[in-house]
N, C-alpha and C. Protein backbone atom coordinates (compact mmCIF):
# COMPACT_ATOMS: atom_id res chain seq x y z
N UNK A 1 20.53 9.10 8.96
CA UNK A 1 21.52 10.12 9.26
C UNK A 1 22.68 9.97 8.29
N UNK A 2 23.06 11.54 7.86
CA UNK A 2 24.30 11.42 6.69
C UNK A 2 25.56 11.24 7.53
N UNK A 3 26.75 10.62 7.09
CA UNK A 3 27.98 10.33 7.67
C UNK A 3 28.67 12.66 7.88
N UNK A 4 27.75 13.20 7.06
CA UNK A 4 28.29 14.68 7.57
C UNK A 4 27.38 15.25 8.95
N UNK A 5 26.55 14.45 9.20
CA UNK A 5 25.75 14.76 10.69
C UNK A 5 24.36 15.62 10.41
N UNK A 6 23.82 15.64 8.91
CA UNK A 6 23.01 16.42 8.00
C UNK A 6 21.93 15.39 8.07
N UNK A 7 20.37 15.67 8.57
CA UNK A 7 19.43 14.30 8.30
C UNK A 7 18.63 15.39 8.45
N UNK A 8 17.31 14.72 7.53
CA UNK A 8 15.94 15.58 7.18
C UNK A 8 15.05 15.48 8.62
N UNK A 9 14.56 16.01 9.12
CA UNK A 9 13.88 16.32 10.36
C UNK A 9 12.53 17.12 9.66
N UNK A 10 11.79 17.22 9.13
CA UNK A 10 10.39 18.27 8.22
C UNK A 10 9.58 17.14 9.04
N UNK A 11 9.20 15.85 8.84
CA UNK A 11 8.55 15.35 9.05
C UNK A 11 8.08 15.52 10.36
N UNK A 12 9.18 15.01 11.31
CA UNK A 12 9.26 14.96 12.78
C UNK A 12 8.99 16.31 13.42
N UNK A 13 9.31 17.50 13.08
CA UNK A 13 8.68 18.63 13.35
C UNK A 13 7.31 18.99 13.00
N UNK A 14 6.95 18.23 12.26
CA UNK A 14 5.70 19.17 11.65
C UNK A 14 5.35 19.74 10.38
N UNK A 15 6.96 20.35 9.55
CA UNK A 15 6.83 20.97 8.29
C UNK A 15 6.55 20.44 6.81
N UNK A 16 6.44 19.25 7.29
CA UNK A 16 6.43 18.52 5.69
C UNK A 16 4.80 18.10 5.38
N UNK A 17 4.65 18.56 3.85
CA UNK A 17 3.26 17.91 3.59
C UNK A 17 3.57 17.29 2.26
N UNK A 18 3.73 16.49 2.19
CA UNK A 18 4.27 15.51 0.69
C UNK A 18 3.04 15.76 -0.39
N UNK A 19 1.95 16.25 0.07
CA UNK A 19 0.67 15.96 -0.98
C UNK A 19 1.06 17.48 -1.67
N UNK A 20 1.54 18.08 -1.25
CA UNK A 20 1.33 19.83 -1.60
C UNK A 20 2.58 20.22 -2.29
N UNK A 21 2.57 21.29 -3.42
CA UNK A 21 3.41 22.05 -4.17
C UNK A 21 3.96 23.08 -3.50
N UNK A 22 4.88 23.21 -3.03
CA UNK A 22 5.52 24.40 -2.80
C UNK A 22 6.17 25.39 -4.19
N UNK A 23 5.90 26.43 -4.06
CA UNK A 23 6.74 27.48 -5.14
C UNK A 23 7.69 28.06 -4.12
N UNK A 24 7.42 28.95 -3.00
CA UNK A 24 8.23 29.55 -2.48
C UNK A 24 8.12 29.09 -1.10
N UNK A 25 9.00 30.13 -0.24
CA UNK A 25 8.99 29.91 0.94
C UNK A 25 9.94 31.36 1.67
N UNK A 26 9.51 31.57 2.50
CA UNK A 26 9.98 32.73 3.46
C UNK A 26 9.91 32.80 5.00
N UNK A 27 11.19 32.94 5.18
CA UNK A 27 11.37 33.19 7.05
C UNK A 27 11.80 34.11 7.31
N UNK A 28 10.72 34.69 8.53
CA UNK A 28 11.07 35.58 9.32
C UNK A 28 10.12 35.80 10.38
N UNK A 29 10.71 36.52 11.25
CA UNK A 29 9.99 36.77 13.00
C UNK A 29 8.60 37.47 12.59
N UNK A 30 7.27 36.93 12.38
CA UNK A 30 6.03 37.99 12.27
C UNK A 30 5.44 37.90 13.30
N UNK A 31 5.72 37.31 14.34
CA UNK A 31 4.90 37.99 15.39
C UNK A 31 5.60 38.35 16.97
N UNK A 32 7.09 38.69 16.14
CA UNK A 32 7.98 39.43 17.13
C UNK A 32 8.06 38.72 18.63
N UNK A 33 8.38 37.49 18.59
CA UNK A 33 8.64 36.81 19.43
C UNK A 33 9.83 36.15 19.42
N UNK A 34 11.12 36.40 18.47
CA UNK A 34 12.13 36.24 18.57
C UNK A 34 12.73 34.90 17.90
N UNK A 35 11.41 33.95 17.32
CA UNK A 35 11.89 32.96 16.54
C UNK A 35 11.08 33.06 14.99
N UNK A 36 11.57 32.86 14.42
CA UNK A 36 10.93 32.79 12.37
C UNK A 36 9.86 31.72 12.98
N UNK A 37 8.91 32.53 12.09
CA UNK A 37 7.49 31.83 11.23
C UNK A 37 8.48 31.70 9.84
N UNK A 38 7.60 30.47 9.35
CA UNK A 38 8.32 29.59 8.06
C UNK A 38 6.51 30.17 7.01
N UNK A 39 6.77 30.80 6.21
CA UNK A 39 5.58 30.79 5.36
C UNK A 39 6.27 29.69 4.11
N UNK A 40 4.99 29.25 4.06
CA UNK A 40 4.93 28.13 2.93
C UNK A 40 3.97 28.91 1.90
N UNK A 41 4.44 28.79 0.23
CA UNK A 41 3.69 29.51 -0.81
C UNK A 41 3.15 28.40 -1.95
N UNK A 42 2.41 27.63 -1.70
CA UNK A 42 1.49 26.07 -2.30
C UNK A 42 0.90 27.08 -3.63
N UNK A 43 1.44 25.71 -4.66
CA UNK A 43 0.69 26.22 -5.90
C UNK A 43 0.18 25.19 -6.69
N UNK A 44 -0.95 24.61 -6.96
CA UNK A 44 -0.87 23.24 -7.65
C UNK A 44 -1.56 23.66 -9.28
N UNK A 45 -1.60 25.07 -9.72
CA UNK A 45 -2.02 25.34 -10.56
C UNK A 45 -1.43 26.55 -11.28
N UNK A 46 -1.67 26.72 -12.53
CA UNK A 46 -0.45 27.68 -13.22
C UNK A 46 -1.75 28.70 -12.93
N UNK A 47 -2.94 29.35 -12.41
CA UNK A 47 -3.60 30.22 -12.00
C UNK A 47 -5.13 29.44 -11.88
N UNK A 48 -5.60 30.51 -11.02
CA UNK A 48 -7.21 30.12 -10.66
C UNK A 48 -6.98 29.37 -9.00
N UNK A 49 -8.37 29.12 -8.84
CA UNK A 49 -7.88 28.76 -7.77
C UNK A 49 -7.26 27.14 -7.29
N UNK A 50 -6.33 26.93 -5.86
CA UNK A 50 -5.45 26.02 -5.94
C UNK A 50 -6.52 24.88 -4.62
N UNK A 51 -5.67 23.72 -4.93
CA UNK A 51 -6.29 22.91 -4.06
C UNK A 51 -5.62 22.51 -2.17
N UNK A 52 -5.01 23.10 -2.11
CA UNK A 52 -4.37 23.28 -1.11
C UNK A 52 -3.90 24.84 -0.85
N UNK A 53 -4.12 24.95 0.49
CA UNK A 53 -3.91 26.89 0.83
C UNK A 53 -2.15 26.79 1.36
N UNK A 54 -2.09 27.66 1.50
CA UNK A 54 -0.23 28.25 2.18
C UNK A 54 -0.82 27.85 3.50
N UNK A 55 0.65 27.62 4.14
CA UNK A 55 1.15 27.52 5.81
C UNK A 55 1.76 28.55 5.99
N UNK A 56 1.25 29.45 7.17
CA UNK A 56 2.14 29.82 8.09
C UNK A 56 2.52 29.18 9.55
N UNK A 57 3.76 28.46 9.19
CA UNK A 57 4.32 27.60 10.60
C UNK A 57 5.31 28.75 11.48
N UNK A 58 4.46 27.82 12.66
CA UNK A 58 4.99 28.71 13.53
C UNK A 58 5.24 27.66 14.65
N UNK A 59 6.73 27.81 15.49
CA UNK A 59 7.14 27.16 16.37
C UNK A 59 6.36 27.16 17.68
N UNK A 60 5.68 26.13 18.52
CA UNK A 60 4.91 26.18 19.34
C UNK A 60 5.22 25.35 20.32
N UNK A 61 6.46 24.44 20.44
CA UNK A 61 6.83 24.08 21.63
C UNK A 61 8.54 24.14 21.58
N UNK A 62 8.81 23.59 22.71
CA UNK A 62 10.46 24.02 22.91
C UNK A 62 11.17 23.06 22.27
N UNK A 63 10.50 21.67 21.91
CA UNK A 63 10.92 20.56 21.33
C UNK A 63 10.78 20.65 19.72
N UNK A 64 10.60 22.13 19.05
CA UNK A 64 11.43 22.43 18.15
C UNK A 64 9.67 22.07 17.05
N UNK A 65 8.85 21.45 17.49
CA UNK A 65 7.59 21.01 16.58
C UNK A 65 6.96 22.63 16.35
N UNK A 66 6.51 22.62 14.94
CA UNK A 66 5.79 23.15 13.76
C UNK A 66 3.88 23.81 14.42
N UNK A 67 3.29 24.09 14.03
CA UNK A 67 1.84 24.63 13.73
C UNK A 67 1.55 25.44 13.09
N UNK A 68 0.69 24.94 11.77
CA UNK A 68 0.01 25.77 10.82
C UNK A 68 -0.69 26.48 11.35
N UNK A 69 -0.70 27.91 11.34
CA UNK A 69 -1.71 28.84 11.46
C UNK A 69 -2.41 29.05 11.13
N UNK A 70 -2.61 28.82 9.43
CA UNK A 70 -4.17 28.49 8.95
C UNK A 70 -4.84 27.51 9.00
N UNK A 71 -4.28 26.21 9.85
CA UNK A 71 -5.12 25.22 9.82
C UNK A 71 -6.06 25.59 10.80
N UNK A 72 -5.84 26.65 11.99
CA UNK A 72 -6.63 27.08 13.04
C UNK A 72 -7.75 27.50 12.45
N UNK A 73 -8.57 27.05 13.02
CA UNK A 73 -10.46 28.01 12.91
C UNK A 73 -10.06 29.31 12.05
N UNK A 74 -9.69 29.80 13.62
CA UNK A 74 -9.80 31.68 13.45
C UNK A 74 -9.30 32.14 12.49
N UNK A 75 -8.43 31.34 11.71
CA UNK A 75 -7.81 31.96 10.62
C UNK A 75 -7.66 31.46 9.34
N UNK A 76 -8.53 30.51 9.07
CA UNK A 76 -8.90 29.18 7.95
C UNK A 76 -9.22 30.42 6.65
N UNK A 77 -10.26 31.18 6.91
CA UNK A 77 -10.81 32.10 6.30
C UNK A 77 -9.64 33.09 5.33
N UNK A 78 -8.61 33.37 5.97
CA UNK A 78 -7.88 34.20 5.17
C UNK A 78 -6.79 33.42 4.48
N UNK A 79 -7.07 32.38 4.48
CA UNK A 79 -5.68 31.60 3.97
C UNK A 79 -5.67 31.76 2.00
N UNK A 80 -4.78 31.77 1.46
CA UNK A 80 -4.79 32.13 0.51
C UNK A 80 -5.06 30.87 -0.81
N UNK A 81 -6.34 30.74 -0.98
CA UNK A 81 -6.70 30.04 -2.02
C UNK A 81 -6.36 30.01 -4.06
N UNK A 82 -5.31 30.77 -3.78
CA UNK A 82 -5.33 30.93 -5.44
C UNK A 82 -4.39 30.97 -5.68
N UNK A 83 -4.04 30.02 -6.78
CA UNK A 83 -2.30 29.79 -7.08
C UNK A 83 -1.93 30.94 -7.10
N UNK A 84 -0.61 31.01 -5.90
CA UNK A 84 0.86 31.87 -5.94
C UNK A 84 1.58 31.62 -6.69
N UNK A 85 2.78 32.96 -7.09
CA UNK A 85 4.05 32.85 -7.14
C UNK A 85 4.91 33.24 -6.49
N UNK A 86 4.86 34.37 -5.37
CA UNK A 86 6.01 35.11 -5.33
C UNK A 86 5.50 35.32 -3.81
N UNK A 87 6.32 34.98 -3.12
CA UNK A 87 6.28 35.36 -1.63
C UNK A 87 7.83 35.72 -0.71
N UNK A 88 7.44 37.23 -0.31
CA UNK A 88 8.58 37.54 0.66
C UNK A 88 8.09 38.50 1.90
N UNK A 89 9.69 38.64 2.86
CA UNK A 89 8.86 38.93 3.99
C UNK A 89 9.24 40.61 4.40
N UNK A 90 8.27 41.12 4.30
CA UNK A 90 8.59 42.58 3.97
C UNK A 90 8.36 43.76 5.86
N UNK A 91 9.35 43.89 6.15
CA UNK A 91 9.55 44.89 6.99
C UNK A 91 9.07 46.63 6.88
N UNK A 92 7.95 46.60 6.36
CA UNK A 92 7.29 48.25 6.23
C UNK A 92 7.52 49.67 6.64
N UNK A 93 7.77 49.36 8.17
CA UNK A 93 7.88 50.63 8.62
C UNK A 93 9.20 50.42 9.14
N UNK A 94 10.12 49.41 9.08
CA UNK A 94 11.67 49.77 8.96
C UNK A 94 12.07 49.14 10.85
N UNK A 95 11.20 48.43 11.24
CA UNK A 95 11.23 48.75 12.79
C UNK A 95 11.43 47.21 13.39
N UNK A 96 11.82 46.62 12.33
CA UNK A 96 11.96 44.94 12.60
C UNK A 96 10.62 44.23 13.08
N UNK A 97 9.48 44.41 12.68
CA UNK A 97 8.64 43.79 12.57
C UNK A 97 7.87 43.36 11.19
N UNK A 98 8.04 41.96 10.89
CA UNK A 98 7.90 41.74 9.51
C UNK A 98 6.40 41.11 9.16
N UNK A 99 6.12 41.36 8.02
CA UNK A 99 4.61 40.79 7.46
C UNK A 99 5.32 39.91 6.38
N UNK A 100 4.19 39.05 6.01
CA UNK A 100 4.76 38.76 4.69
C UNK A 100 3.81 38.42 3.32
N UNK A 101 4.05 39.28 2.70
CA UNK A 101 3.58 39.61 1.28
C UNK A 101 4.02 38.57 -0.11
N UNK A 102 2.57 38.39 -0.69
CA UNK A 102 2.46 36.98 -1.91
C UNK A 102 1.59 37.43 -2.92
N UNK A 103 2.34 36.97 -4.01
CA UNK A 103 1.60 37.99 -5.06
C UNK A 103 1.29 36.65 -5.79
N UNK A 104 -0.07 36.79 -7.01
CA UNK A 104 -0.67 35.72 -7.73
C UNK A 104 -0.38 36.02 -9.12
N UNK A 105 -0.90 35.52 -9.86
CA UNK A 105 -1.53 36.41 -10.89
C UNK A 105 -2.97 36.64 -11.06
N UNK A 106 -3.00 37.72 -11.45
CA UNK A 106 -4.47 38.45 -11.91
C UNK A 106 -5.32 38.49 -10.71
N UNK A 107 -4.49 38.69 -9.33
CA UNK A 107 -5.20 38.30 -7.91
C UNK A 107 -4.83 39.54 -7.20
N UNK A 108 -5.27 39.97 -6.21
CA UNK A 108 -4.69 40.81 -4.79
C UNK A 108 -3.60 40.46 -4.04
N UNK A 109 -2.80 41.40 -4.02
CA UNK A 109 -1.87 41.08 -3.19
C UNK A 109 -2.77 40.60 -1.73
N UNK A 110 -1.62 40.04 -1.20
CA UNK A 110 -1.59 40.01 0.23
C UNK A 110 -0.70 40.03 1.31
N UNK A 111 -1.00 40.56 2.24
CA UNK A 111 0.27 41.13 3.35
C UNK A 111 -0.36 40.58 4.77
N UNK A 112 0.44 39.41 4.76
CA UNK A 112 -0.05 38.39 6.49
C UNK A 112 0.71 39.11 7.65
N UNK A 113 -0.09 39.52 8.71
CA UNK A 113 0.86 39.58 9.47
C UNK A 113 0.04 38.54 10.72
N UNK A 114 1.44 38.55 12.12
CA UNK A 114 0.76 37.72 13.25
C UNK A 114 1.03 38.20 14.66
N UNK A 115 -0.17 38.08 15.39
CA UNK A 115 0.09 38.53 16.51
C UNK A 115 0.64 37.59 17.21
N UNK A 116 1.53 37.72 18.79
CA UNK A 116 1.62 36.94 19.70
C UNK A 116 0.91 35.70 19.85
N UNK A 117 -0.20 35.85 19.85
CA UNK A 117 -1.65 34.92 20.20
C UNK A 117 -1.86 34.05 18.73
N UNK A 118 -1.41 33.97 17.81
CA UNK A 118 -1.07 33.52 16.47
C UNK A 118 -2.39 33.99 15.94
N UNK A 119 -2.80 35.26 15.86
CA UNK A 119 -4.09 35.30 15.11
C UNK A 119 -3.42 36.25 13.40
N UNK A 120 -4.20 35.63 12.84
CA UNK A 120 -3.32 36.50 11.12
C UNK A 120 -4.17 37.28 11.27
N UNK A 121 -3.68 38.11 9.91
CA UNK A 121 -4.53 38.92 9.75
C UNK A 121 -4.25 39.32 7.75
N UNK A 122 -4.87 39.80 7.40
CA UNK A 122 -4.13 39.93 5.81
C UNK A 122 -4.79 41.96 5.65
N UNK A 123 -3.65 42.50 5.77
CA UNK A 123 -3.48 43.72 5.47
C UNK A 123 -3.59 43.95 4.00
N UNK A 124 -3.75 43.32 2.97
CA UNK A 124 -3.30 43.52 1.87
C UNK A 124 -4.53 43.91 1.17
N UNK A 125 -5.04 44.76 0.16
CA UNK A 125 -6.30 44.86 -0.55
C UNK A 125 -6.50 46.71 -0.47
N UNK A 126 -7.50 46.82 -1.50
CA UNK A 126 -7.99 48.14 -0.97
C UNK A 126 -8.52 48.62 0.14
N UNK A 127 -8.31 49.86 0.76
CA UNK A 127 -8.84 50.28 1.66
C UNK A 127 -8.16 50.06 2.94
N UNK A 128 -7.05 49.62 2.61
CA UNK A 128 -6.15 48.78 3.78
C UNK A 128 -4.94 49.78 4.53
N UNK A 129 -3.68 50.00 3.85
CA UNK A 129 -2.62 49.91 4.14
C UNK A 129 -2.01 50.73 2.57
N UNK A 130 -2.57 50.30 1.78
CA UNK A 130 -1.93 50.97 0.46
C UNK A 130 -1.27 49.44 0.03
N UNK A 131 -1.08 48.28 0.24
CA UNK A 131 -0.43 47.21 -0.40
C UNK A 131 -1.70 46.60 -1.32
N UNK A 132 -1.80 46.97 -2.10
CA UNK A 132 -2.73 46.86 -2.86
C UNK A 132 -2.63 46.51 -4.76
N UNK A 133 -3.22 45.96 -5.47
CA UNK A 133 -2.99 46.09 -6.66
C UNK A 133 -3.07 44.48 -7.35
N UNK A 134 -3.66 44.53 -8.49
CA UNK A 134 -3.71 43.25 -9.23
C UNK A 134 -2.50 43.36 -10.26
N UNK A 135 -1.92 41.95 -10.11
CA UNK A 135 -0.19 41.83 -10.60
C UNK A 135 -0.45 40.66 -11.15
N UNK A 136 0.81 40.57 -12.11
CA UNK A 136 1.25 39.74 -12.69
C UNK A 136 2.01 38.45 -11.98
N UNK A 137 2.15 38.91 -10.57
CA UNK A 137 3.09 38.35 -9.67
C UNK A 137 4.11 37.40 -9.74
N UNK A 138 4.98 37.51 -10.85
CA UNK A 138 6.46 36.86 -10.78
C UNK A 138 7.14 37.16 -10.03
N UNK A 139 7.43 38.28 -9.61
CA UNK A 139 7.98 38.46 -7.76
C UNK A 139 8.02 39.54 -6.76
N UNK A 140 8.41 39.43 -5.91
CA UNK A 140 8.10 40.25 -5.28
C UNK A 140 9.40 40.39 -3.90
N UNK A 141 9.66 41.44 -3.53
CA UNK A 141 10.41 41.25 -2.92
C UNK A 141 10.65 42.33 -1.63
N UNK A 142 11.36 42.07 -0.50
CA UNK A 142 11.35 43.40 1.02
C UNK A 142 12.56 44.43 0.45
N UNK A 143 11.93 45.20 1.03
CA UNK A 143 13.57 46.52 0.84
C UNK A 143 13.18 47.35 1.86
N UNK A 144 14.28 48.36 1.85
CA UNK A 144 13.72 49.46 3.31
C UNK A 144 12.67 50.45 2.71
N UNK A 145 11.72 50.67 3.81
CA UNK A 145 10.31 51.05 3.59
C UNK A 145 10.59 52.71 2.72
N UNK A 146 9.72 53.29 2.23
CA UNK A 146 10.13 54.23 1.32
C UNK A 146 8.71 55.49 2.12
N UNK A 147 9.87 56.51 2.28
CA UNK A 147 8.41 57.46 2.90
C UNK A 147 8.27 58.44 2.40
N UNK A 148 7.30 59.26 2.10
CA UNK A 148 7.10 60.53 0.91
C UNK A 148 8.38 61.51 0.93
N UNK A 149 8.52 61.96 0.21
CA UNK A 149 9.61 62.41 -0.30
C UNK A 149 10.86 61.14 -0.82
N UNK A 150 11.33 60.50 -0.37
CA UNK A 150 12.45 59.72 -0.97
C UNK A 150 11.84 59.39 -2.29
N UNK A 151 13.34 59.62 -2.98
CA UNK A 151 13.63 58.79 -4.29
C UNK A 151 13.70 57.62 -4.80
């Protein structure tokens, strides 16, 4: 503990993985339950695919402890295998419910969102939603949602 009352707590919660690269990181409420999911954006490679996938942590008891959402079964499958750069948490339809969107290079976007029940889901790709497109992905970022006609 620092003499300003400031001490690292990652471990003791849950959030820390010392073996893994972080590039980014983004908080916000995705499954509208009133506390931030922490997305973690792991990169251990300048492209191709990475050796460790992203976390989405999500608070699961009152004593303040962590759970990866992709470490779950149900959702191992969509976790994002290919070095990131750019991850933020994007509010779409303007209504305070947030997803959050990570761009690669030379990869598909992707747009996580989570239900109550912590199941993901990745909106992002063709045929989806329209969040779609192979990028260069240096960044990426939320703004208010844009609907036909606006400038």
């Amino acid at each position: 503990s620092r003499a300003d009352g400031l001490h690292d707590i990652a471990a003791q919660v849950g959030v820390q993985y010392a073996a893994r690269r972080a590039i980014g990181v983004a908080s916000c409420d995705m499954d509208n339950d009133g506390m931030e999911e922490i997305y973690v954006l792991n990169t251990d490679a300048y492209g191709g695919d990475k050796q460790h996938g992203d976390h989405i942590l999500r608070r699961t008891s009152p004593n303040g402890m962590f759970t990866d959402l992709f470490s779950q079964p149900q959702n191992q499958r969509l976790n994002n295998g290919f070095a990131g750069r750019s991850v933020a948490c994007v509010d779409r339809t303007g209504q305070g419910r947030y997803e959050v969107g990570t761009a690669s290079y030379s990869r598909q976007l992707h747009l996580y969102g989570v239900n109550v029940q912590g199941m993901v889901t990745d909106m992002g790709g063709p045929g989806k939603i329209g969040f779609e497109g192979i990028t260069g992905g240096r960044g990426i970022t939320g703004g208010p949602p844009c609907r036909d006609g606006d400038a």
